[in-house]
C-alpha atoms as a PDB file:
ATOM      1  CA  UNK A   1     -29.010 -85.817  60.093  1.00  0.00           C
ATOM      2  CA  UNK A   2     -31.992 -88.840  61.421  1.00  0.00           C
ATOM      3  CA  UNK A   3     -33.841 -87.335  64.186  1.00  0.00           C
ATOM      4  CA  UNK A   4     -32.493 -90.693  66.471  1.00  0.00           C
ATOM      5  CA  UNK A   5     -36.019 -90.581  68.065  1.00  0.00           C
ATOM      6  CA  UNK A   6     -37.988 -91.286  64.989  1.00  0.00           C
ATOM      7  CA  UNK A   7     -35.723 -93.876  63.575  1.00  0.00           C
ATOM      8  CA  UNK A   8     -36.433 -97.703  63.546  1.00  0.00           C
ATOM      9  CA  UNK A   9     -33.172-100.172  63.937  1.00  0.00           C
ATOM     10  CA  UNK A  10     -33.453-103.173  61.381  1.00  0.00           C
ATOM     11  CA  UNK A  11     -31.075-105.928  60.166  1.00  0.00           C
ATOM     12  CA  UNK A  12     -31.455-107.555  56.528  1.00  0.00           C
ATOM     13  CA  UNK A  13     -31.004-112.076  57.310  1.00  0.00           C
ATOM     14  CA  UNK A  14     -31.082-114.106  54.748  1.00  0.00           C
ATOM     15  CA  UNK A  15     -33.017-111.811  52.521  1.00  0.00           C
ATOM     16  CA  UNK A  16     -35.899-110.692  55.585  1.00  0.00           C
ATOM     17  CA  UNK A  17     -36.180-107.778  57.675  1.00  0.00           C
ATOM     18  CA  UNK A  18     -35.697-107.517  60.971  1.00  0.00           C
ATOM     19  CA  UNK A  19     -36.285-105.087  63.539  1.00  0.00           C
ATOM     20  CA  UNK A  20     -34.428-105.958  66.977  1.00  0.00           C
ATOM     21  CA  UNK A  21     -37.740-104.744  69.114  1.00  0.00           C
ATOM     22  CA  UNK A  22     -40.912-103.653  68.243  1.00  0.00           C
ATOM     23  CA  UNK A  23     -41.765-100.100  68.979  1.00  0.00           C
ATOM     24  CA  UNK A  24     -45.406-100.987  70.207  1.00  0.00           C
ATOM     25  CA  UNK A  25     -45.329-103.625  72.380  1.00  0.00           C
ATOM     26  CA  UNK A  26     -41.513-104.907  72.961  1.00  0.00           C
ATOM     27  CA  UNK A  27     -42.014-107.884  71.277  1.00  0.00           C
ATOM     28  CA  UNK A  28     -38.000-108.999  70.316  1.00  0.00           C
ATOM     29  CA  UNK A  29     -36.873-109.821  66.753  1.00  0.00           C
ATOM     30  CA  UNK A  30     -39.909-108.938  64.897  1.00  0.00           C
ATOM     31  CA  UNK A  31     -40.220-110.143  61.132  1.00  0.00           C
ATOM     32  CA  UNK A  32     -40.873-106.951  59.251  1.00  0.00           C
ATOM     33  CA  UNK A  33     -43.499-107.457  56.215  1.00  0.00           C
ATOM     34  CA  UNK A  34     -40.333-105.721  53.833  1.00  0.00           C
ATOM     35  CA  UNK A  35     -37.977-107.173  51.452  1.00  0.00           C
ATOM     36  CA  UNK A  36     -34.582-105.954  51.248  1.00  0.00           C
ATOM     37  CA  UNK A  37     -36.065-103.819  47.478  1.00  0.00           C
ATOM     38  CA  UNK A  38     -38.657-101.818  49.315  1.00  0.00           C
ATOM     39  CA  UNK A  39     -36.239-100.814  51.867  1.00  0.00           C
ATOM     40  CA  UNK A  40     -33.708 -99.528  49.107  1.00  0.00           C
ATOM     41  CA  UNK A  41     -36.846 -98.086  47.138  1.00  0.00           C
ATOM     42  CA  UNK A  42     -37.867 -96.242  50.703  1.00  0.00           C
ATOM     43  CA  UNK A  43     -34.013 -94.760  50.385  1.00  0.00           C
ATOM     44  CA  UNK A  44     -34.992 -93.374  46.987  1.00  0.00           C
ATOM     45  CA  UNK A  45     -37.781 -91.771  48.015  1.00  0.00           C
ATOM     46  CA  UNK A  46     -40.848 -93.910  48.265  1.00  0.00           C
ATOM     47  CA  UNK A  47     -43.072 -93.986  51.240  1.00  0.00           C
ATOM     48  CA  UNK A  48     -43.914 -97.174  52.662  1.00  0.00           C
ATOM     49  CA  UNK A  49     -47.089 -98.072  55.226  1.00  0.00           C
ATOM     50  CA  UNK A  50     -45.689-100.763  57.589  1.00  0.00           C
ATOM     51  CA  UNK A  51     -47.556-102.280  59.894  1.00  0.00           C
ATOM     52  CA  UNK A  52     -46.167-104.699  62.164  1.00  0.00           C
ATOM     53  CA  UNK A  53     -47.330-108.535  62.467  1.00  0.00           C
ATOM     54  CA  UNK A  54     -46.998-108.568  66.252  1.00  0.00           C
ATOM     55  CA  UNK A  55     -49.085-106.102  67.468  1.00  0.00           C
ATOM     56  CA  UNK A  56     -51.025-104.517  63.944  1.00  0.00           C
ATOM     57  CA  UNK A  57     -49.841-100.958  64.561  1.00  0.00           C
ATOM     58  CA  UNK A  58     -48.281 -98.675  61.572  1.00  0.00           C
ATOM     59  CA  UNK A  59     -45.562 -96.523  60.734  1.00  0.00           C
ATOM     60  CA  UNK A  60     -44.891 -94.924  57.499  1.00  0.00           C
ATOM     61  CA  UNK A  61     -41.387 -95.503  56.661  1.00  0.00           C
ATOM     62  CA  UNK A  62     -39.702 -91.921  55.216  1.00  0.00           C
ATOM     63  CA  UNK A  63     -36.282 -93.042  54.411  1.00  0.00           C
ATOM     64  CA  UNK A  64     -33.849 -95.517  54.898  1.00  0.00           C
ATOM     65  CA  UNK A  65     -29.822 -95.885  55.453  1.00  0.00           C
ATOM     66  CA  UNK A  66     -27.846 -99.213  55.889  1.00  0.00           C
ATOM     67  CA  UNK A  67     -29.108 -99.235  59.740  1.00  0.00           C
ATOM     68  CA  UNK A  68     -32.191 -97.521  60.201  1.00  0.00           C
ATOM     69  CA  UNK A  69     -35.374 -96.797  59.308  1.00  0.00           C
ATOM     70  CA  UNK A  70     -37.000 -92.829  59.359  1.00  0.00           C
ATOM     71  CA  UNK A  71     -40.387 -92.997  60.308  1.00  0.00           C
ATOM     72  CA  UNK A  72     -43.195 -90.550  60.935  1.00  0.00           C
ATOM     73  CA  UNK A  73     -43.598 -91.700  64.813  1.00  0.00           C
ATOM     74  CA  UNK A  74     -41.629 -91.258  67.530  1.00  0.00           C
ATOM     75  CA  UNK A  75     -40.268 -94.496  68.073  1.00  0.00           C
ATOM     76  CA  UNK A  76     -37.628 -94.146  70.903  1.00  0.00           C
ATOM     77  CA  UNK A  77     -37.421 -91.846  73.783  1.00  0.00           C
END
């Protein structure tokens, strides 16, 4: 089972990554530097350093399903 408090929403567009708020500073619909193949290669194991384009800070990205992403941060509260 995610931990919900470590997990990232994110929506796939037209082929970009979304996230519906960023984490850091609140900033709404943030482009996410992924493509739709990292996120499925994060699924299969992978670790991925993502750092957003809003406000520079990172998350490494642990796993994936269909709606979220399992990070190493506390994300929510």
């Amino acid at each position: 089972m995610i931990p919900f408090e470590r997990a990232l929403p994110y929506d796939i567009l037209m082929g970009d990554v979304y996230a519906p708020k960023c984490p850091f500073c609140g900033r709404e619909n943030v482009l996410l530097p992924l493509k739709p193949r990292e996120v499925q290669s994060v699924h299969e194991g992978k670790k991925k350093l993502l750092v957003f384009p809003c406000c520079k800070n990172k998350l490494t990205l642990l796993d994936s399903d269909s709606d979220y992403l399992l990070t190493d941060t506390v994300v929510r509260r």
